[in-house]
PDB file of N, CA and C in Angstrom:
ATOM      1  N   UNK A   1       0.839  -1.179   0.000  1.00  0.00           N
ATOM      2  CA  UNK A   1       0.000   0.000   0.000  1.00  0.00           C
ATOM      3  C   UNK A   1       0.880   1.236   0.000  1.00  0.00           C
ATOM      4  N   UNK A   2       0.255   2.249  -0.658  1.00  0.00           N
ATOM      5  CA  UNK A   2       1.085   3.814  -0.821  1.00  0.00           C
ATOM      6  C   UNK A   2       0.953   4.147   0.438  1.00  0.00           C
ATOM      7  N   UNK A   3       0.111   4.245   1.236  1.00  0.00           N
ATOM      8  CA  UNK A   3       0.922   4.634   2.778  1.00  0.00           C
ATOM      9  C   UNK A   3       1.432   4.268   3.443  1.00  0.00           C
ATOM     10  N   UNK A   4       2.098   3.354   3.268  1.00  0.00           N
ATOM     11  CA  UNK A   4       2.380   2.314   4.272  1.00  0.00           C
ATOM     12  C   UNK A   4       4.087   2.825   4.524  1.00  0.00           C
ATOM     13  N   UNK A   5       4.837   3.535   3.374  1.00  0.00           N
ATOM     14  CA  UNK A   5       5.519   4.206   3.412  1.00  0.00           C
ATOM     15  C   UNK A   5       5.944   5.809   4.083  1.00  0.00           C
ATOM     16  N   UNK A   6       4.622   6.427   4.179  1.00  0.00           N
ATOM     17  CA  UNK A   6       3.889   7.531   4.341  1.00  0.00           C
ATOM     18  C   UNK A   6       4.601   7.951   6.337  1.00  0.00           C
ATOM     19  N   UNK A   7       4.672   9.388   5.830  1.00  0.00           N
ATOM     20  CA  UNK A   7       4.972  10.096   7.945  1.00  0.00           C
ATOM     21  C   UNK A   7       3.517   9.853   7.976  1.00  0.00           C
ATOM     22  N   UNK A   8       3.197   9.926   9.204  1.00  0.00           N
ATOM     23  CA  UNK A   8       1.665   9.890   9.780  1.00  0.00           C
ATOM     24  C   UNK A   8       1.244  11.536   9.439  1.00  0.00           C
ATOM     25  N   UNK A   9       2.091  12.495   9.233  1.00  0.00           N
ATOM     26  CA  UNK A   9       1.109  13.459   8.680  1.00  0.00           C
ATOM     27  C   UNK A   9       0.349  13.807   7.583  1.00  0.00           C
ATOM     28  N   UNK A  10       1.690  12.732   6.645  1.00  0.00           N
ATOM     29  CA  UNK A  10       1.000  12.767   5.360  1.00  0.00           C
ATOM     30  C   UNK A  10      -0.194  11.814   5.189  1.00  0.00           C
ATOM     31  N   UNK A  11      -0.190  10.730   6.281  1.00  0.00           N
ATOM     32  CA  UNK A  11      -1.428   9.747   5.912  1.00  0.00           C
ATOM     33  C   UNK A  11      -2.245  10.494   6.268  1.00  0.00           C
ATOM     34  N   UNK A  12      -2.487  11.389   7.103  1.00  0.00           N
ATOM     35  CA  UNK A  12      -3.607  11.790   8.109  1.00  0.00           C
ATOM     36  C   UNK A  12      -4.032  12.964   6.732  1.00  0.00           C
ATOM     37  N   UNK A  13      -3.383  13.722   6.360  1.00  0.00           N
ATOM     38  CA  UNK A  13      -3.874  14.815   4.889  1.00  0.00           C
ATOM     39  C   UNK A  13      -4.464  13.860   3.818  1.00  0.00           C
ATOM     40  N   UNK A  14      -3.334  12.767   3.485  1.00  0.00           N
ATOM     41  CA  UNK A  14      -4.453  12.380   2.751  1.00  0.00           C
ATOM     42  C   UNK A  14      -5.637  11.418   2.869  1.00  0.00           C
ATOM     43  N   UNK A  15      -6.017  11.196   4.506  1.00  0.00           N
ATOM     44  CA  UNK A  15      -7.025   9.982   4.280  1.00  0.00           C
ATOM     45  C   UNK A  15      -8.370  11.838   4.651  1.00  0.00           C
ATOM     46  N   UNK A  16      -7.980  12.879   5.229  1.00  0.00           N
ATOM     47  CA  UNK A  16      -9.177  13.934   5.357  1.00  0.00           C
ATOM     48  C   UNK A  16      -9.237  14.396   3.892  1.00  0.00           C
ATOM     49  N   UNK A  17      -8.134  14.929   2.936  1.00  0.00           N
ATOM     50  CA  UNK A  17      -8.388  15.755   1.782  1.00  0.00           C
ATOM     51  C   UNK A  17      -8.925  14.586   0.500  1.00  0.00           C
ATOM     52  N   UNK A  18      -8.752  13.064   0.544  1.00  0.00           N
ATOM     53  CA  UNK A  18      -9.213  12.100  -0.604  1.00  0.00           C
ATOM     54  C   UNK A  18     -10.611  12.553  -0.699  1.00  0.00           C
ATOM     55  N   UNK A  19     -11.266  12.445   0.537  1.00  0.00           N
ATOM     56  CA  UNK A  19     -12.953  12.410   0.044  1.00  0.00           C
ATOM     57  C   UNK A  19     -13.454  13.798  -0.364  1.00  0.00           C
ATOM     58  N   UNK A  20     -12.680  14.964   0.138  1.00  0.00           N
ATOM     59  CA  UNK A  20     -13.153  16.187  -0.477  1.00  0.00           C
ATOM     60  C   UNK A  20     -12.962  16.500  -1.496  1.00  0.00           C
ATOM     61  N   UNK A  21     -11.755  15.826  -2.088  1.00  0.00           N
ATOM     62  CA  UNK A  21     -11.342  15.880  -4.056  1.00  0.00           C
ATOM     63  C   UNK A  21     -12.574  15.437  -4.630  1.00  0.00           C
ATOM     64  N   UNK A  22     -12.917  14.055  -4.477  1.00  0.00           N
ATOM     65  CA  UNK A  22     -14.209  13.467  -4.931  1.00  0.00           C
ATOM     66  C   UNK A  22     -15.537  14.466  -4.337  1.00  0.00           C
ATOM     67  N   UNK A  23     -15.863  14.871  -3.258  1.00  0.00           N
ATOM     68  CA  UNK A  23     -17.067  15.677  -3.839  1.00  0.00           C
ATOM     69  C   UNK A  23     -16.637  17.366  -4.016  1.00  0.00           C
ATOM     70  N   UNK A  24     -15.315  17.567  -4.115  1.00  0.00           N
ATOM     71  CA  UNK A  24     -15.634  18.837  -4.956  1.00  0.00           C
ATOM     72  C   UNK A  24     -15.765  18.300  -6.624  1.00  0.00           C
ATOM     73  N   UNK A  25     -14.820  16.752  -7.226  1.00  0.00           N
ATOM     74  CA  UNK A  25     -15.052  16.420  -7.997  1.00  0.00           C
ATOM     75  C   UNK A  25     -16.748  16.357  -8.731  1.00  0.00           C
ATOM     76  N   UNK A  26     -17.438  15.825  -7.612  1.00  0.00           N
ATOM     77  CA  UNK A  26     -18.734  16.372  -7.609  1.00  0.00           C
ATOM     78  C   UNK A  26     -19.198  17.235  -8.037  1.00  0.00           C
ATOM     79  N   UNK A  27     -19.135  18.005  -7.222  1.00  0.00           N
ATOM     80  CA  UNK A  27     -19.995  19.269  -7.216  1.00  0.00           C
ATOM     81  C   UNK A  27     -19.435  19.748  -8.882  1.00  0.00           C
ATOM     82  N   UNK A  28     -18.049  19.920  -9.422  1.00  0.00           N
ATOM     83  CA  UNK A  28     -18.013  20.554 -10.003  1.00  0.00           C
ATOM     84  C   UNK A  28     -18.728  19.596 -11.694  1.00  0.00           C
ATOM     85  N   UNK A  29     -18.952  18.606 -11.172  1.00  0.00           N
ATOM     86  CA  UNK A  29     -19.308  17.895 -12.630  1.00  0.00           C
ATOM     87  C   UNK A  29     -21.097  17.891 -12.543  1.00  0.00           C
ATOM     88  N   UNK A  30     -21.674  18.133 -11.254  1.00  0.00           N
ATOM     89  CA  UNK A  30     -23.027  19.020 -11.652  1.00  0.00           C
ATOM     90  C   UNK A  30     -23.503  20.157 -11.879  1.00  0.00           C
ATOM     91  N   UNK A  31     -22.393  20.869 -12.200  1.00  0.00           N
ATOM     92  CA  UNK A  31     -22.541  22.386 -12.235  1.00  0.00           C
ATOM     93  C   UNK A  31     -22.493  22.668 -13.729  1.00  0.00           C
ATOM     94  N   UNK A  32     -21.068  21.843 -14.243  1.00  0.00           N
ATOM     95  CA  UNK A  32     -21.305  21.531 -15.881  1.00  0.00           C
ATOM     96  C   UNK A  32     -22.365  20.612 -16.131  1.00  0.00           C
ATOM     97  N   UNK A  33     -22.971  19.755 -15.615  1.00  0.00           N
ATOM     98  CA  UNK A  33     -24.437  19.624 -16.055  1.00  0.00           C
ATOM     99  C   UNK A  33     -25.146  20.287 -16.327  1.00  0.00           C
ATOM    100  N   UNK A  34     -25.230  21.220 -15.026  1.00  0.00           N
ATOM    101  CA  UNK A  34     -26.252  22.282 -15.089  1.00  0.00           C
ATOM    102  C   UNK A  34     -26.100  22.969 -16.141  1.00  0.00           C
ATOM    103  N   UNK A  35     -24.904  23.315 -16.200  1.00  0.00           N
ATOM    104  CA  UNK A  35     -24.505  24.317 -17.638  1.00  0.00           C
ATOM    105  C   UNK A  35     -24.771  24.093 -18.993  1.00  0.00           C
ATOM    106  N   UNK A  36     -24.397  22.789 -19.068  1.00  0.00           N
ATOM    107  CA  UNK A  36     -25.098  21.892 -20.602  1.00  0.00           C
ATOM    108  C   UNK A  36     -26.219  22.232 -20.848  1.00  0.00           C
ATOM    109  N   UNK A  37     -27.118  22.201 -19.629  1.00  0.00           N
ATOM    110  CA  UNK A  37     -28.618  21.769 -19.469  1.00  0.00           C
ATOM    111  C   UNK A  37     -28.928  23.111 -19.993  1.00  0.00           C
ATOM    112  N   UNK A  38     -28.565  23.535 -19.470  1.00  0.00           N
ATOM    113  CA  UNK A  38     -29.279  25.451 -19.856  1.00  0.00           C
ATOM    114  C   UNK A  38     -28.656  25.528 -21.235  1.00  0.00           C
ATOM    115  N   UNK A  39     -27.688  25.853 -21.418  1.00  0.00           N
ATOM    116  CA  UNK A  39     -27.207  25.883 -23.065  1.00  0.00           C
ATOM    117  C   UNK A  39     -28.173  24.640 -23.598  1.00  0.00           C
ATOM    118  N   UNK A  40     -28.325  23.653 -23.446  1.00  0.00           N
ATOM    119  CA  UNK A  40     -29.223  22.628 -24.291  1.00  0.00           C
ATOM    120  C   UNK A  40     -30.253  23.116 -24.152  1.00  0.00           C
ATOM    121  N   UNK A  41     -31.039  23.941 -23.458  1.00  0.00           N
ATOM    122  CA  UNK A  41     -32.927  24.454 -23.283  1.00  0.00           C
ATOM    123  C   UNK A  41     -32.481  25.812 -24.238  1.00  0.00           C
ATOM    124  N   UNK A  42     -31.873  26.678 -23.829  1.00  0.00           N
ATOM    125  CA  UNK A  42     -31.567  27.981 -24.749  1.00  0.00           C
ATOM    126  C   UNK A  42     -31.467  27.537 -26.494  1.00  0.00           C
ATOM    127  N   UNK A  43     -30.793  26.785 -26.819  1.00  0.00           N
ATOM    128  CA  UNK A  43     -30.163  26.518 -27.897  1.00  0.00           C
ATOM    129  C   UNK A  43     -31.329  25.804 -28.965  1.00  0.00           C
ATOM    130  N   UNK A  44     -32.354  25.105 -27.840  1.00  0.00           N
ATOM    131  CA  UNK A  44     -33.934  24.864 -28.345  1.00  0.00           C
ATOM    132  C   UNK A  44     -34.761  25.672 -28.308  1.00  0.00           C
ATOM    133  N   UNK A  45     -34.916  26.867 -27.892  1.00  0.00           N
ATOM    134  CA  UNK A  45     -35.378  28.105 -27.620  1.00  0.00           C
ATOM    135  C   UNK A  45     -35.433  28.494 -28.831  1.00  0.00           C
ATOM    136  N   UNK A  46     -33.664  29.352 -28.739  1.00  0.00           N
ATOM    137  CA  UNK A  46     -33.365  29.507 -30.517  1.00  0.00           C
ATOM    138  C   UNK A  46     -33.962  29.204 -31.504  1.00  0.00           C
ATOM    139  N   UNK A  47     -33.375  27.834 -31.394  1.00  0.00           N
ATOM    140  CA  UNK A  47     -33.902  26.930 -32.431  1.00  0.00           C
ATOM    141  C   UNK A  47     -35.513  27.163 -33.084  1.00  0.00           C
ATOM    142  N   UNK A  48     -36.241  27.138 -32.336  1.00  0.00           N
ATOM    143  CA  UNK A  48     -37.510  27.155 -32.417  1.00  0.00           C
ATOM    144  C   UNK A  48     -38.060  28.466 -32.900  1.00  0.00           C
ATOM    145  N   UNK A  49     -37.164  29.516 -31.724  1.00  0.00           N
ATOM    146  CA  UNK A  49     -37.720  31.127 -32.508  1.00  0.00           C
ATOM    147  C   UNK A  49     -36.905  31.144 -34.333  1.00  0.00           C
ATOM    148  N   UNK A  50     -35.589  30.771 -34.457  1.00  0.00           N
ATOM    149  CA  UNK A  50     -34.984  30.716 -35.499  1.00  0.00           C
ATOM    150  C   UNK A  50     -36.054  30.564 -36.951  1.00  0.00           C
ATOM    151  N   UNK A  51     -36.477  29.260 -36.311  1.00  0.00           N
ATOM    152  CA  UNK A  51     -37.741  28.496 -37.405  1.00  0.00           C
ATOM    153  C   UNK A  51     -38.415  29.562 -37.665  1.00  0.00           C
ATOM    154  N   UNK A  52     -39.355  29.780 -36.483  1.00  0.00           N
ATOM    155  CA  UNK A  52     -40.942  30.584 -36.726  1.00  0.00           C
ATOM    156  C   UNK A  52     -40.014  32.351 -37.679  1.00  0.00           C
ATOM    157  N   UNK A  53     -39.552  32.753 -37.100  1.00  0.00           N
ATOM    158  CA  UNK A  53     -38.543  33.936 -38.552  1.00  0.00           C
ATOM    159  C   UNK A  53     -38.539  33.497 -39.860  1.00  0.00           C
ATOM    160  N   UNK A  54     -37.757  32.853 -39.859  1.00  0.00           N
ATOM    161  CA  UNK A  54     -37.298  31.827 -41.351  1.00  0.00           C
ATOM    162  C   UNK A  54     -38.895  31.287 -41.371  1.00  0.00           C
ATOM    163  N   UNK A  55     -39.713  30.941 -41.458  1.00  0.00           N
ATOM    164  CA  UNK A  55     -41.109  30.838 -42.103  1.00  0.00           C
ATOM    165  C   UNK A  55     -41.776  32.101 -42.450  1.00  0.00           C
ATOM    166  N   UNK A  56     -42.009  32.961 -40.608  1.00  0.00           N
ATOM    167  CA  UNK A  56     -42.607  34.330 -41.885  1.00  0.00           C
ATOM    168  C   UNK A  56     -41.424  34.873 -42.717  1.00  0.00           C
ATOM    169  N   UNK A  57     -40.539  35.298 -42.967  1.00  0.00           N
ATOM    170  CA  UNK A  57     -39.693  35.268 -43.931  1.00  0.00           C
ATOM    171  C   UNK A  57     -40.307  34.713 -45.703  1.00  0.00           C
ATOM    172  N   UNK A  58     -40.033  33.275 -45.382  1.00  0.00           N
ATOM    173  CA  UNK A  58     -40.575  32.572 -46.309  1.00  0.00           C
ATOM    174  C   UNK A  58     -42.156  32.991 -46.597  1.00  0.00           C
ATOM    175  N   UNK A  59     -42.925  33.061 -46.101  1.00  0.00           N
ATOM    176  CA  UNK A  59     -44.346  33.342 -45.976  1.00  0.00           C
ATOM    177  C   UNK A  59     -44.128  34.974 -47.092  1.00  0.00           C
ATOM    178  N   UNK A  60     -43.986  36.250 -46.383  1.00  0.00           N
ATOM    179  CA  UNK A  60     -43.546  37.261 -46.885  1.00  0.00           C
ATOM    180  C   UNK A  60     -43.106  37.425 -48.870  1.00  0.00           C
ATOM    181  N   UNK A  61     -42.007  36.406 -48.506  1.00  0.00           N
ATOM    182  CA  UNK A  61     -41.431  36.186 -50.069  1.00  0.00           C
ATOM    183  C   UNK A  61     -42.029  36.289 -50.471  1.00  0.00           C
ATOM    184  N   UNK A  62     -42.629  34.409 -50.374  1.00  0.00           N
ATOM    185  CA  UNK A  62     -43.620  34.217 -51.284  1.00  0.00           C
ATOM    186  C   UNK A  62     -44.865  35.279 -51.936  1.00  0.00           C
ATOM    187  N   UNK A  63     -45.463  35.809 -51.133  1.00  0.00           N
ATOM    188  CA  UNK A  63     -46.218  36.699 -51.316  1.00  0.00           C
ATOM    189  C   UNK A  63     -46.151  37.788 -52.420  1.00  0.00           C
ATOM    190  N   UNK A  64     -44.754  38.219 -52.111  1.00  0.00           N
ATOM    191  CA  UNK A  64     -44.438  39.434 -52.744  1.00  0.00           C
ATOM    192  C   UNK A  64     -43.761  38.680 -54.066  1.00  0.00           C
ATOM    193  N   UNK A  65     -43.043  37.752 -53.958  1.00  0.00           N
ATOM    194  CA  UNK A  65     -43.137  36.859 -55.803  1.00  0.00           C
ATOM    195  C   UNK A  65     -43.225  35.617 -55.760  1.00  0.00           C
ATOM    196  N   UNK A  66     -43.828  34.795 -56.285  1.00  0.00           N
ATOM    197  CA  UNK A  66     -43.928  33.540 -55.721  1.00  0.00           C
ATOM    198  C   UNK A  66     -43.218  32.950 -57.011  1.00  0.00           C
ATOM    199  N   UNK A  67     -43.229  33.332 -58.054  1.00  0.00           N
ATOM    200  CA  UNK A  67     -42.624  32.921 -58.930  1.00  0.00           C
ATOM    201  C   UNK A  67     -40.831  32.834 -58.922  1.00  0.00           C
ATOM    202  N   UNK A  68     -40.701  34.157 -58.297  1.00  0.00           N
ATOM    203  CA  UNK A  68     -39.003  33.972 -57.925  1.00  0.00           C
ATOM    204  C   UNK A  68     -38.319  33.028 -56.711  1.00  0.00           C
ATOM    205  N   UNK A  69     -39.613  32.386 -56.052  1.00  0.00           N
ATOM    206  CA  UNK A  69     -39.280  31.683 -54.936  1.00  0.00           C
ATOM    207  C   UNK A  69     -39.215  30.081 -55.650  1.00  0.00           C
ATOM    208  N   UNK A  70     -39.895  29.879 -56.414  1.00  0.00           N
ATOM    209  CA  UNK A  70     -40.292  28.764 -57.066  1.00  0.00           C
ATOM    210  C   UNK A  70     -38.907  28.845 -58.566  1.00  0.00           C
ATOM    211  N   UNK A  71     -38.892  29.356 -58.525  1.00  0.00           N
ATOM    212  CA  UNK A  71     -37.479  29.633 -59.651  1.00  0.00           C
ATOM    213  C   UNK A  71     -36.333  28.804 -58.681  1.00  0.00           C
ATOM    214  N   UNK A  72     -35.936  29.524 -57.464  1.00  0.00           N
ATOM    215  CA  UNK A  72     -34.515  29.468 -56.662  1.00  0.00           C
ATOM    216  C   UNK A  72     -34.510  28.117 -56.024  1.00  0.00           C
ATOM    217  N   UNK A  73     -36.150  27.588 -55.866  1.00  0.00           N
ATOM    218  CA  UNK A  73     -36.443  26.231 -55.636  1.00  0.00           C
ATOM    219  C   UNK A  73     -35.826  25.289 -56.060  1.00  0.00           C
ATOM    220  N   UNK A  74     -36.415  25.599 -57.838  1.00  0.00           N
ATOM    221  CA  UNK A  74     -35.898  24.791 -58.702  1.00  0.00           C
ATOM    222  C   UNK A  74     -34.465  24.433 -59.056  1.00  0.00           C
ATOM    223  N   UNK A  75     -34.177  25.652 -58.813  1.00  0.00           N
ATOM    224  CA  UNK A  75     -32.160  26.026 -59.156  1.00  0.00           C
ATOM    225  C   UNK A  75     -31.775  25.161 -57.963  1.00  0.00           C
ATOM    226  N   UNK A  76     -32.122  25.380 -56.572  1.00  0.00           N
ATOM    227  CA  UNK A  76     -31.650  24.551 -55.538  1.00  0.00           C
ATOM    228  C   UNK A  76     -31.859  22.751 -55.593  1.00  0.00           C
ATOM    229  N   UNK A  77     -32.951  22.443 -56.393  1.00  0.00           N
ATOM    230  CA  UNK A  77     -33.197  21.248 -56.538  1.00  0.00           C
ATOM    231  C   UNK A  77     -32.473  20.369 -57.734  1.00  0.00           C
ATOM    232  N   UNK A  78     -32.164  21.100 -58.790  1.00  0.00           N
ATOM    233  CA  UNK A  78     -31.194  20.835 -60.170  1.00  0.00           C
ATOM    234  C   UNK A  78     -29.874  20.637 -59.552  1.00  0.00           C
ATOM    235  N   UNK A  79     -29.470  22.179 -58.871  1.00  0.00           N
ATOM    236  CA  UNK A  79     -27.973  21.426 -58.023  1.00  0.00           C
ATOM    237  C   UNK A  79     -27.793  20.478 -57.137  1.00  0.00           C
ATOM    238  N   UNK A  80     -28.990  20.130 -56.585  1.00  0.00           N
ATOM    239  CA  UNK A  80     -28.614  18.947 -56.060  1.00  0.00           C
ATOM    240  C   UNK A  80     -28.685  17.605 -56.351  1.00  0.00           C
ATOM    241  N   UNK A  81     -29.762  17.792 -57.706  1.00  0.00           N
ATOM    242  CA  UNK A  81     -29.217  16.288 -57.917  1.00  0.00           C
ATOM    243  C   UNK A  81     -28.289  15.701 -58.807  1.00  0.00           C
ATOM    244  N   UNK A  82     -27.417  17.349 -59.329  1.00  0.00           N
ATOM    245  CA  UNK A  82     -26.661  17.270 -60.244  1.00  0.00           C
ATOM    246  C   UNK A  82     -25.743  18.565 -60.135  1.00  0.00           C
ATOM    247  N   UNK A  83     -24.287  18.361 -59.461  1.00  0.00           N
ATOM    248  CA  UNK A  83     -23.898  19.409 -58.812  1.00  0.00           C
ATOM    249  C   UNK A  83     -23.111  19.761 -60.041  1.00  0.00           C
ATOM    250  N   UNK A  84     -23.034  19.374 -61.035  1.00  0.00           N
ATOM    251  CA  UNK A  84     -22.437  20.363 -62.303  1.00  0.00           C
ATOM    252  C   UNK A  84     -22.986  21.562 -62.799  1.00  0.00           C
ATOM    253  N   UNK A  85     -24.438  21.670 -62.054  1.00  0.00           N
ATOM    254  CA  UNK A  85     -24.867  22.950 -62.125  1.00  0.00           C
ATOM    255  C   UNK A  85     -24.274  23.916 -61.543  1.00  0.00           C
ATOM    256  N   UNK A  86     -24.536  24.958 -62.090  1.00  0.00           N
ATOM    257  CA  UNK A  86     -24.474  26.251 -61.158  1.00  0.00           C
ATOM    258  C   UNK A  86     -24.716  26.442 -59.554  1.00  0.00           C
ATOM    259  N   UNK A  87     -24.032  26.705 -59.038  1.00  0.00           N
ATOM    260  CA  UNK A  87     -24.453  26.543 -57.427  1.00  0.00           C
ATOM    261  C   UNK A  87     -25.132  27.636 -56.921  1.00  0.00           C
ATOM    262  N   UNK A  88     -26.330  27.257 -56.795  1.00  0.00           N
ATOM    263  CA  UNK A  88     -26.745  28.265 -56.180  1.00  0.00           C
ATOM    264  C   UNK A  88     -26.590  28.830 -55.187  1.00  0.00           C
ATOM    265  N   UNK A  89     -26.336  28.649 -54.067  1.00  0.00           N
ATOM    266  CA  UNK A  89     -25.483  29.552 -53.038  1.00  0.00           C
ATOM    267  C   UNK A  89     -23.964  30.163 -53.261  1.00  0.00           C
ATOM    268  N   UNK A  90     -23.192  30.021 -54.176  1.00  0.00           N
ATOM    269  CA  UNK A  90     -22.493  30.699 -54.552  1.00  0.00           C
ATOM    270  C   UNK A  90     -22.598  31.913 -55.190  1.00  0.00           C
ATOM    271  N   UNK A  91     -22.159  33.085 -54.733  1.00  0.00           N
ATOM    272  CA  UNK A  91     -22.403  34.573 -55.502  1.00  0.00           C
ATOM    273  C   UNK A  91     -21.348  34.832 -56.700  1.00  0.00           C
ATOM    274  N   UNK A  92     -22.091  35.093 -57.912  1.00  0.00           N
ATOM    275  CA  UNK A  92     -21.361  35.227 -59.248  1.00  0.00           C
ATOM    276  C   UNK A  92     -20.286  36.017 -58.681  1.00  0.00           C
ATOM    277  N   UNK A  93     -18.911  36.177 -59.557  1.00  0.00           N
ATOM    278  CA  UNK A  93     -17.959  37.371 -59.533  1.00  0.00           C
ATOM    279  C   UNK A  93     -19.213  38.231 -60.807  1.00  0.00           C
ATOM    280  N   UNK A  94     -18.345  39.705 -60.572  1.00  0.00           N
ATOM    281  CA  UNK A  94     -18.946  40.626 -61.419  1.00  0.00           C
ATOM    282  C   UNK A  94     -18.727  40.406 -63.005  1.00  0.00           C
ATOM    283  N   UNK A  95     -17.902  39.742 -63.383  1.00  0.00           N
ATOM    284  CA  UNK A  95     -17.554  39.193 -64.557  1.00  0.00           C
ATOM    285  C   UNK A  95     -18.722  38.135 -65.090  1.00  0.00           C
ATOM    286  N   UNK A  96     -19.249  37.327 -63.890  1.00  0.00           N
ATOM    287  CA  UNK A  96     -20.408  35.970 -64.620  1.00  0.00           C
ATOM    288  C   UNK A  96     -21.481  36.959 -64.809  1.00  0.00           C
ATOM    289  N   UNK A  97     -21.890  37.862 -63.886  1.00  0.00           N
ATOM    290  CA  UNK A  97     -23.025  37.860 -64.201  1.00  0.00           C
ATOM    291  C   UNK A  97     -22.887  39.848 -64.177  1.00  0.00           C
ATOM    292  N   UNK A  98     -24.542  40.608 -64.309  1.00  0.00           N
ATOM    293  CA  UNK A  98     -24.793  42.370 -64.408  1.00  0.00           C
ATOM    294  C   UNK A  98     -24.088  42.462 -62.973  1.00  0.00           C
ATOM    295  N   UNK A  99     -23.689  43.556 -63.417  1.00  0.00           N
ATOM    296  CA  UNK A  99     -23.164  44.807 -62.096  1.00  0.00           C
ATOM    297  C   UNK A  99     -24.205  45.094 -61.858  1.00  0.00           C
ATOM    298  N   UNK A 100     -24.757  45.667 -60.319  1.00  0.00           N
ATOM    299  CA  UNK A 100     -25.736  46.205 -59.722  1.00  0.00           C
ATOM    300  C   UNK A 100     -26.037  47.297 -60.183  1.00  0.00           C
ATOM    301  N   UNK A 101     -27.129  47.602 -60.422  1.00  0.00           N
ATOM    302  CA  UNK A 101     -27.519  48.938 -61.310  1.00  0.00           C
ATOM    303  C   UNK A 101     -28.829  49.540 -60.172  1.00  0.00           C
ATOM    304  N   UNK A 102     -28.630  50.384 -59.506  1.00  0.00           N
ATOM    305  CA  UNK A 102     -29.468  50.666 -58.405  1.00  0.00           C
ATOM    306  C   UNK A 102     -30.792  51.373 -58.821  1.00  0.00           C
ATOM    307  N   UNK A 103     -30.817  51.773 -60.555  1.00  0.00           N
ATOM    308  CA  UNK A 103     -31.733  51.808 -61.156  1.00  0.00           C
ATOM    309  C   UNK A 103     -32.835  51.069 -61.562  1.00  0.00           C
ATOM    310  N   UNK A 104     -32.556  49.490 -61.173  1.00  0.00           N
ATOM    311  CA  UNK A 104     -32.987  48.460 -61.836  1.00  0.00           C
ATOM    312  C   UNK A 104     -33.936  48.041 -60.335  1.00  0.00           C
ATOM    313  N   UNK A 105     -33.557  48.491 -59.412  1.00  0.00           N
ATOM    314  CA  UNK A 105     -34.134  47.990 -58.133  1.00  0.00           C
ATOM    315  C   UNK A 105     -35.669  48.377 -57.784  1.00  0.00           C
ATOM    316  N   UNK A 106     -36.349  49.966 -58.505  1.00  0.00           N
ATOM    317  CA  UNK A 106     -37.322  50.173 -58.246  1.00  0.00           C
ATOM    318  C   UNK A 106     -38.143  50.187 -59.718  1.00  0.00           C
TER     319      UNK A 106
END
């Protein structure tokens, strides 16, 4: 045994300070529980308000063109089942495609 070597002061520190390592070990591994726990409820929170935005969002679009929503659909659905398309989340350089013409906007 490791104490058996041990001064009696050192046995006596470590047979009082062993069990307090383990429950501060404790304590401190329910506290990062706790912490998970809340970041895991917040992060579903989010989540959830995130959605209901991103729908009226979507809702909105649509409204105002439904045809251009149903276009970007399609473009998103072509690249994916065939990524030699054009990617649609990629933004042209000014060379592929018109320069912004702030005339063209209204």
């Amino acid at each position: 045994m490791i104490a058996a070597g041990m001064q009696i002061g050192a046995r006596l520190w470590v047979l009082v300070s062993f069990p307090l390592l383990f429950r501060c070990r404790a304590i401190t591994d329910i506290t990062i529980g706790n912490l998970l726990l809340k970041r895991l409820l917040e992060s579903i929170h989010e989540a959830k308000r995130t959605r209901k935005e991103f729908n009226n969002f979507n809702e909105c679009l649509r409204e105002e063109d439904e045809n251009l929503v149903v276009q970007w659909e399609a473009e998103l659905l072509a690249w994916t089942e065939d990524n030699s398309q054009l990617d649609p989340y990629r933004i042209p350089a000014s060379s592929e495609s018109h320069v912004f013409n702030p005339t063209n906007v209204y």
